[in-house]
C-alpha atoms as a PDB file:
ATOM      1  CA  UNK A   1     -55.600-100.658 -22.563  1.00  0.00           C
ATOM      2  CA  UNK A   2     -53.919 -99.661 -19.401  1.00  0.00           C
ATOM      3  CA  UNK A   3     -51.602-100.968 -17.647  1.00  0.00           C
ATOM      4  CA  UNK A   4     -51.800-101.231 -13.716  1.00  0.00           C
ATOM      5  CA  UNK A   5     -49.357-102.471 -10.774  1.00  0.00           C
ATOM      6  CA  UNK A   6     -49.752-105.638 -10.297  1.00  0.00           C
ATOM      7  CA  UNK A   7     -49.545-106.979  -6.357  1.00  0.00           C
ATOM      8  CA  UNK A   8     -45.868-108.901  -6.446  1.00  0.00           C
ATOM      9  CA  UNK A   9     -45.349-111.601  -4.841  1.00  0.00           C
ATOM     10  CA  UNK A  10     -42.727-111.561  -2.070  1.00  0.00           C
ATOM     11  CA  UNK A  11     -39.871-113.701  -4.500  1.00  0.00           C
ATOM     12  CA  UNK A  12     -40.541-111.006  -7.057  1.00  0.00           C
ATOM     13  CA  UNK A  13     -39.857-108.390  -4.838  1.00  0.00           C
ATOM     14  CA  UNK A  14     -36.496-109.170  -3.437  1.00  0.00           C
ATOM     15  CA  UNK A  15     -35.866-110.464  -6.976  1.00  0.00           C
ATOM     16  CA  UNK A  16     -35.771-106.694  -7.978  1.00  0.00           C
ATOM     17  CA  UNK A  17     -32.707-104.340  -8.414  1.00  0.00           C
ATOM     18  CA  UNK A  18     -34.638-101.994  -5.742  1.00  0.00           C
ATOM     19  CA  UNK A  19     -33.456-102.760  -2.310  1.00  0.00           C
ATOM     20  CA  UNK A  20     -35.984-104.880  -0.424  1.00  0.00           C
ATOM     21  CA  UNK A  21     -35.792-103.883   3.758  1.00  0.00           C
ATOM     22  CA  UNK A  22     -37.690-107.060   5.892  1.00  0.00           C
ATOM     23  CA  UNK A  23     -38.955-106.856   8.958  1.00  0.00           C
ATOM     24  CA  UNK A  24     -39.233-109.932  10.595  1.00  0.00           C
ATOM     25  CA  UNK A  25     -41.567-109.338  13.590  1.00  0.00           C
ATOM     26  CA  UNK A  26     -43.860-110.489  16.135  1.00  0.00           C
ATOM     27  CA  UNK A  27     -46.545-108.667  17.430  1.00  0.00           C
ATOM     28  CA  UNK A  28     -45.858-109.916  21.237  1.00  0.00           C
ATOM     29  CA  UNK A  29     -42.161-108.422  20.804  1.00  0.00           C
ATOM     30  CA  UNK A  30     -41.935-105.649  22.566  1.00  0.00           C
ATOM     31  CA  UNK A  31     -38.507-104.319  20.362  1.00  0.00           C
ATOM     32  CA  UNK A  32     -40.305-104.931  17.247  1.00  0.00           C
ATOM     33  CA  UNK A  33     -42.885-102.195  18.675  1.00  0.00           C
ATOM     34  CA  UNK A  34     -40.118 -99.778  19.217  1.00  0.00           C
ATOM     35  CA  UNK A  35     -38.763-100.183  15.552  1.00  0.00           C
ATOM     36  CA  UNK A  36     -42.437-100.046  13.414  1.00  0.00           C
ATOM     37  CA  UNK A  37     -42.019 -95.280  14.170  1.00  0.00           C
ATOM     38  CA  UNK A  38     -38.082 -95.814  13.017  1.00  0.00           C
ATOM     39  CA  UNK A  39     -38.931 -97.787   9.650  1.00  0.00           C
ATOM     40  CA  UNK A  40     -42.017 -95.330   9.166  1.00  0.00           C
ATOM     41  CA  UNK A  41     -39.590 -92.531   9.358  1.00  0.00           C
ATOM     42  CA  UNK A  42     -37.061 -94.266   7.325  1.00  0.00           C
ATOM     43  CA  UNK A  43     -40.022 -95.266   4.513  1.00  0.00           C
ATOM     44  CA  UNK A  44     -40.248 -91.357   4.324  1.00  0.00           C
ATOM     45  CA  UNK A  45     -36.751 -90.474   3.986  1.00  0.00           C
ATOM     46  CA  UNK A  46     -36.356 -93.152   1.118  1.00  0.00           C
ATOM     47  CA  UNK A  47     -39.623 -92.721  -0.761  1.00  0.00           C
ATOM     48  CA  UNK A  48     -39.708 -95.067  -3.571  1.00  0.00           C
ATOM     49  CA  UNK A  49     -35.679 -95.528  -3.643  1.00  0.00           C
ATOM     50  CA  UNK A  50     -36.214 -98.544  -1.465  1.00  0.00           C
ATOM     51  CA  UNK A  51     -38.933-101.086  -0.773  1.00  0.00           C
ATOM     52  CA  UNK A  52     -39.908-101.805   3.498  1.00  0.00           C
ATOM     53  CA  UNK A  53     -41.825-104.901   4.479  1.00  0.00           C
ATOM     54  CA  UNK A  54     -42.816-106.353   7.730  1.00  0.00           C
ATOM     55  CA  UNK A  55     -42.985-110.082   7.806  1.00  0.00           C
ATOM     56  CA  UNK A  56     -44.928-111.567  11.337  1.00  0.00           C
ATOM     57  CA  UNK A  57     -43.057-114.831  11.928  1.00  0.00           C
ATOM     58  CA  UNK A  58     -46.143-116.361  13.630  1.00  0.00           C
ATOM     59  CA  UNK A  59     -48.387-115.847  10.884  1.00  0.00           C
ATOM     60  CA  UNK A  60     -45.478-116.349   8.396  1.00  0.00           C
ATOM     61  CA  UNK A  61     -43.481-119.224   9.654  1.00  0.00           C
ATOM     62  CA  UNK A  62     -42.125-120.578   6.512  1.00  0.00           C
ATOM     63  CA  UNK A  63     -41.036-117.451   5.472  1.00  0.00           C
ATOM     64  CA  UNK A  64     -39.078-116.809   9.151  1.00  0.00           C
ATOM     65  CA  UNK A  65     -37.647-121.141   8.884  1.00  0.00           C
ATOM     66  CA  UNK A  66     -36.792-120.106   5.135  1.00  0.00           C
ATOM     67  CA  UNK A  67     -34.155-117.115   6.006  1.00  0.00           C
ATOM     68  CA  UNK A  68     -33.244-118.896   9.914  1.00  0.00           C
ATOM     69  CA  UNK A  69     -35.093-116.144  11.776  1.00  0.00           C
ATOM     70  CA  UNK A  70     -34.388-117.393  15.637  1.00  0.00           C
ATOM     71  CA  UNK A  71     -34.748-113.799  16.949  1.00  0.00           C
ATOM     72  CA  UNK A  72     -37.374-110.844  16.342  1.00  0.00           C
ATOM     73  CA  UNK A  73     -36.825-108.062  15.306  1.00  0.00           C
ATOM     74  CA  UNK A  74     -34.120-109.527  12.847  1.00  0.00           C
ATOM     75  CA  UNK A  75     -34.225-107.234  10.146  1.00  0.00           C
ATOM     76  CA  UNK A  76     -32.935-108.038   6.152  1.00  0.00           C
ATOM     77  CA  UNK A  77     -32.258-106.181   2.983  1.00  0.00           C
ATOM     78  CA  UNK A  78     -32.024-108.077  -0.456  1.00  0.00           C
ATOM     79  CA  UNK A  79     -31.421-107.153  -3.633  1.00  0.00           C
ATOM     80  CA  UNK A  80     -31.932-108.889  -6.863  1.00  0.00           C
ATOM     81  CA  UNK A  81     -32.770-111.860  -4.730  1.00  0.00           C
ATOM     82  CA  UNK A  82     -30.054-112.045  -2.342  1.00  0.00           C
ATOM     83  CA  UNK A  83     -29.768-111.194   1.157  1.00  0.00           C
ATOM     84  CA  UNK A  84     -27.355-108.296   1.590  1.00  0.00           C
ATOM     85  CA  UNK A  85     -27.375-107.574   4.676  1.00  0.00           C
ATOM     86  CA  UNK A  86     -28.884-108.838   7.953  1.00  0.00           C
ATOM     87  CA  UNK A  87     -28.977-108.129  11.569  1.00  0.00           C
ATOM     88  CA  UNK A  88     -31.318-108.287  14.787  1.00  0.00           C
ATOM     89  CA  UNK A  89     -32.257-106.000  17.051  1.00  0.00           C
ATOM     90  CA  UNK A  90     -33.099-102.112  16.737  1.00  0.00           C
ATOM     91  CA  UNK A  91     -31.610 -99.784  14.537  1.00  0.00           C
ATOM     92  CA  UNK A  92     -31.584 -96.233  14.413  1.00  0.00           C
ATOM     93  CA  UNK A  93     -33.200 -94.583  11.569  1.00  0.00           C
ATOM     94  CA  UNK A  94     -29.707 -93.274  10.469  1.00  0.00           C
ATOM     95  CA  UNK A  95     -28.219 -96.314  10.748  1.00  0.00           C
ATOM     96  CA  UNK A  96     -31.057 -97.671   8.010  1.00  0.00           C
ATOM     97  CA  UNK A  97     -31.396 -95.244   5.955  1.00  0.00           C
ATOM     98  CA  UNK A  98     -27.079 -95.586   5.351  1.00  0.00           C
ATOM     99  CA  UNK A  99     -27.103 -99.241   4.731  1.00  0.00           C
ATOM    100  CA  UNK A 100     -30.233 -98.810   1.896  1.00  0.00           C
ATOM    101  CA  UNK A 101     -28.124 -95.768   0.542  1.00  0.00           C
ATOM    102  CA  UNK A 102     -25.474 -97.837   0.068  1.00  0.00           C
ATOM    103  CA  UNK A 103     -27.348-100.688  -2.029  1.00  0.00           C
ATOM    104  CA  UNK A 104     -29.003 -98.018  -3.997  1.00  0.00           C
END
């Protein structure tokens, strides 16, 4: 009998000790554009170290009322269910890629 991955739901994934980045998007926002080629880079500089989502508030809104998202992109990073960080706006893949380091 093998065992295979499961798909997680999204509570079980930022319930996890592996840092959880969220992208809460739109796909009319013209930022959120600019920041899908930074988290693809960042994805590849972390590998499986850390976990990156993108959540579209229009076809999500629960999810964006549940954490207050007023703005897009408004980006989040939990960790064993909490919210560890959070900002809007675009960051630079650097920038990321230091803030998941550090809740690694």
């Amino acid at each position: 009998m093998s065992t295979t991955d499961k798909p997680q739901t999204f509570q079980e994934l930022i319930a996890g000790d592996k840092p959880v980045l969220v992208d809460f998007s739109a796909e009319w926002c013209g930022p959120c554009k600019m920041l899908s080629p930074i988290l693809d880079e960042l994805k590849h500089l972390v590998g499986e170290k850390a976990t990156i989502i993108k959540i579209d508030v229009d076809r999500n809104p629960q999810a964006a009322a549940a954490f207050k998202i007023q703005s897009v992109p408004t980006l989040l990073i939990f960790k064993n269910g909490e919210v560890k960080w959070r900002q809007s706006g675009v960051l630079q893949v650097q920038a990321l890629k230091q803030l998941l380091d550090q809740y690694n």
